[in-house]
C-alpha atoms as a PDB file:
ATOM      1  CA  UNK A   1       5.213   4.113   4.803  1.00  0.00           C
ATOM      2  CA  UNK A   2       6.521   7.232   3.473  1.00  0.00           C
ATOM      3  CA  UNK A   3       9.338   5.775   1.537  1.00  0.00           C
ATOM      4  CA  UNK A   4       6.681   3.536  -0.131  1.00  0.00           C
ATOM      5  CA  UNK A   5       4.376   6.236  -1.357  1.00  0.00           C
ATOM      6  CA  UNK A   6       8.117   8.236  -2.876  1.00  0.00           C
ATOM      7  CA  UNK A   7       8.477   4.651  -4.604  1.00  0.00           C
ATOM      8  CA  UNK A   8       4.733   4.680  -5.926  1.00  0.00           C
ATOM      9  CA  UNK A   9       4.602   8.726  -6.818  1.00  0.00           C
ATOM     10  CA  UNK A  10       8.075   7.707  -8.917  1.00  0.00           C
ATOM     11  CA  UNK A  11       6.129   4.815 -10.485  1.00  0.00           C
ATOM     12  CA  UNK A  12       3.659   6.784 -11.452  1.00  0.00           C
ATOM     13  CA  UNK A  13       5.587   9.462 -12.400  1.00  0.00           C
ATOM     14  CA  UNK A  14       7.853   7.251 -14.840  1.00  0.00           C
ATOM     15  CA  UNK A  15       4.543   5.564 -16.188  1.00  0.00           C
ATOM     16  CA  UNK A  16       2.688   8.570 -17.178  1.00  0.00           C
ATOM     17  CA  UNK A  17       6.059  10.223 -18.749  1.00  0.00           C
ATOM     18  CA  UNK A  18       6.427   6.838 -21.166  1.00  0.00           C
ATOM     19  CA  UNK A  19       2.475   7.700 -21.896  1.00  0.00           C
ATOM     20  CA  UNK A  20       3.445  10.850 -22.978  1.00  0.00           C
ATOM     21  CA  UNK A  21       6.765   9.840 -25.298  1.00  0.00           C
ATOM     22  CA  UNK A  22       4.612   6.929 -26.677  1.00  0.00           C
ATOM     23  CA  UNK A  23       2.038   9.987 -27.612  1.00  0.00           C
ATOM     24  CA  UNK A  24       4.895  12.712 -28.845  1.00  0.00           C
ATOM     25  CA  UNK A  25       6.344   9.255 -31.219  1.00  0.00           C
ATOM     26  CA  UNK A  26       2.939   8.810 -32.591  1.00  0.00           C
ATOM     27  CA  UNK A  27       2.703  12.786 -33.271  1.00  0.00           C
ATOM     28  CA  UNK A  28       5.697  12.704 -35.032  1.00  0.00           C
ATOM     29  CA  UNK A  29       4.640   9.578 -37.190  1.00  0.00           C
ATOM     30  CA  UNK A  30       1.554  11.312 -37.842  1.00  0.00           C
ATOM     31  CA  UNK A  31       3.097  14.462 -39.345  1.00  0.00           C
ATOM     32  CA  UNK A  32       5.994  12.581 -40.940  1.00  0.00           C
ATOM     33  CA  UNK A  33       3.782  13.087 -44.141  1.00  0.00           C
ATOM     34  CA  UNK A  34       3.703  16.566 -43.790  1.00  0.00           C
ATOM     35  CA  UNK A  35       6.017  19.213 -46.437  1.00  0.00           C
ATOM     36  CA  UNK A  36       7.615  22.162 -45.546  1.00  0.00           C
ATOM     37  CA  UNK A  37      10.950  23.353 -43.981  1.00  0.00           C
ATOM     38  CA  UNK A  38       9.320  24.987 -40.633  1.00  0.00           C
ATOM     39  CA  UNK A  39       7.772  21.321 -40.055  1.00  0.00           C
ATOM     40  CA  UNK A  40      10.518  19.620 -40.454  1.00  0.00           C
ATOM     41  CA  UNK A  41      12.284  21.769 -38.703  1.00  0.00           C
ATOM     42  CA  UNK A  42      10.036  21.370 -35.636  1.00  0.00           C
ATOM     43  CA  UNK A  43      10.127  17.717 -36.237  1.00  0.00           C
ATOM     44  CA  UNK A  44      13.695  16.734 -35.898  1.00  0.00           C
ATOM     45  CA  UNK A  45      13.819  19.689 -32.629  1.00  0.00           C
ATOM     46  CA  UNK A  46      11.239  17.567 -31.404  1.00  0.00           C
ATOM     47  CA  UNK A  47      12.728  14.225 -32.362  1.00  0.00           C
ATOM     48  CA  UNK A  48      16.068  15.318 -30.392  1.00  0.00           C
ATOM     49  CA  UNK A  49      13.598  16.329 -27.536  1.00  0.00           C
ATOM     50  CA  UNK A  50      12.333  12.881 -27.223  1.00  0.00           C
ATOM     51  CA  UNK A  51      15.308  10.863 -27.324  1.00  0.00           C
ATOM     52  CA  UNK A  52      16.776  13.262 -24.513  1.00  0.00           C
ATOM     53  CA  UNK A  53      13.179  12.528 -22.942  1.00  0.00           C
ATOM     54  CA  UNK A  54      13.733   8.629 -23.161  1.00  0.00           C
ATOM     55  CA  UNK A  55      17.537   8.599 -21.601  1.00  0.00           C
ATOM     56  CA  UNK A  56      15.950  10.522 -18.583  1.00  0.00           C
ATOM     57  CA  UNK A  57      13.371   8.318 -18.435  1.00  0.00           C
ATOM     58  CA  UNK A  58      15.675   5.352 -18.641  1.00  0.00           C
ATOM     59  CA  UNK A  59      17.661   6.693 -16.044  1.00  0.00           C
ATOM     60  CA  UNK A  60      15.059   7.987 -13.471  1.00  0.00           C
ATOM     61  CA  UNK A  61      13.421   4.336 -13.732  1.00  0.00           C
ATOM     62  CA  UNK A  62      16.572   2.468 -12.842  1.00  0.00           C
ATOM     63  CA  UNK A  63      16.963   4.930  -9.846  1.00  0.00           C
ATOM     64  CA  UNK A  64      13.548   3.837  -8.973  1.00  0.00           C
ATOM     65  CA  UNK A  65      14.357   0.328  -9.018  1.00  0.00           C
ATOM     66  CA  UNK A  66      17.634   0.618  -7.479  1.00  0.00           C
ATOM     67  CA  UNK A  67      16.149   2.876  -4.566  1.00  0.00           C
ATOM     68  CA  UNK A  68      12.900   0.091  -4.187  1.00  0.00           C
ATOM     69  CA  UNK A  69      15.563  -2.493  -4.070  1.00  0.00           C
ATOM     70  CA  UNK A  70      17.755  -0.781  -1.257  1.00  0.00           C
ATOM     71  CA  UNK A  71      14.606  -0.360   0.723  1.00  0.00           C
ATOM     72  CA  UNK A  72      13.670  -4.164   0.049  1.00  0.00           C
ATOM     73  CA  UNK A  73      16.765  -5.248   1.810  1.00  0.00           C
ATOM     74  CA  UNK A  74      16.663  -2.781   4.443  1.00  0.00           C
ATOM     75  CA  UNK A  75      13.194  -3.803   5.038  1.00  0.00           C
ATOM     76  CA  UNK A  76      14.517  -7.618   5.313  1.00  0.00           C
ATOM     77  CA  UNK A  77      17.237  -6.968   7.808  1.00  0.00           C
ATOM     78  CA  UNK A  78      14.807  -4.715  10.051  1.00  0.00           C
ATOM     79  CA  UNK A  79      12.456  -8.082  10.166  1.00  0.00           C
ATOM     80  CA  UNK A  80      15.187 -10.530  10.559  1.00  0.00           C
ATOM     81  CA  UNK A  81      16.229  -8.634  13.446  1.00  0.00           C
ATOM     82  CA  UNK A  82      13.382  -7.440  15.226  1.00  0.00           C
ATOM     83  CA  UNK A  83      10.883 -10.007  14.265  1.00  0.00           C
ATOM     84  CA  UNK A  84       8.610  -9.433  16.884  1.00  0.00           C
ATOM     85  CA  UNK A  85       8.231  -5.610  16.672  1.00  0.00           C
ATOM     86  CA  UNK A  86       7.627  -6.599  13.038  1.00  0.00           C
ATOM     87  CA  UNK A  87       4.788  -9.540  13.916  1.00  0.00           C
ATOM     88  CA  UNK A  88       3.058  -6.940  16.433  1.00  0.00           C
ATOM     89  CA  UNK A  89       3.368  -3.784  13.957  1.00  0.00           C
ATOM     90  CA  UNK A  90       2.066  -5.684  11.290  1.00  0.00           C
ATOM     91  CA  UNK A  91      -0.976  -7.476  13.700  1.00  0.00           C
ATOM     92  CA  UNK A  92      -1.720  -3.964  14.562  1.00  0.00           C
ATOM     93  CA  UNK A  93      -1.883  -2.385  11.018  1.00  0.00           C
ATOM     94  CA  UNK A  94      -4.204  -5.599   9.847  1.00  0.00           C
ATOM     95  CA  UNK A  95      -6.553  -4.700  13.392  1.00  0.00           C
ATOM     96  CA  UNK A  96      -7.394  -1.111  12.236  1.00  0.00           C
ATOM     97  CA  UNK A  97      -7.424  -2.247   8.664  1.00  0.00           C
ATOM     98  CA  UNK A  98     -10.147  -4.863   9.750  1.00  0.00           C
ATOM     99  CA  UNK A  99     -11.574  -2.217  12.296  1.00  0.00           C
ATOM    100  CA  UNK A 100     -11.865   0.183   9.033  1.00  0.00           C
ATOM    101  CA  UNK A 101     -13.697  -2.047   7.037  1.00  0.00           C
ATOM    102  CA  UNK A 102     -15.900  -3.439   9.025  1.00  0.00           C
ATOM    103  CA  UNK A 103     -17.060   0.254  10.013  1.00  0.00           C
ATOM    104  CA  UNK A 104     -20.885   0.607   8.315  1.00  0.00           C
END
């Protein structure tokens, strides 16, 4: 359970940084308009930024993937070879699941 909620956390920590570049991209195509050497300056510093921003992000997303894919398969050898520790684990999780919410 604790690997899962690293694998979530990283989702959600990859999906709020593309929010972010989408927003910076959208910044910088709102001020593309705008004169002056100080702003353009700031704009192509910020443009670098971004792209440096968006290999990261490419890269910390395929570790994601790659890491939810190890734990996939190690997931599907623990069940193919203990299936019965697997059957009464996962009977017991859906009994205090169904014990929770049936709780008034």
């Amino acid at each position: 359970m604790d690997l899962s909620n690293k694998n979530a956390s990283k989702d959600q920590l990859v999906s709020d940084f593309k929010v972010v570049v989408a927003d910076a991209e959208a910044l910088l195509k709102a001020t593309a308009s705008q004169g002056g050497e100080k702003v353009a300056e700031v704009r192509a510093k910020a443009e670098k930024s971004l792209q440096a921003a968006k290999v990261a992000l490419a890269e910390a997303q395929s570790v994601v993937v790659e890491k939810s894919k190890e734990a996939a398969k190690a997931t599907d050898v623990y069940v193919h070879d203990h299936p019965w520790k697997s059957i009464g684990f996962a009977a017991s999780v859906g009994l205090v699941v169904g014990l929770l919410i049936g709780r008034k």
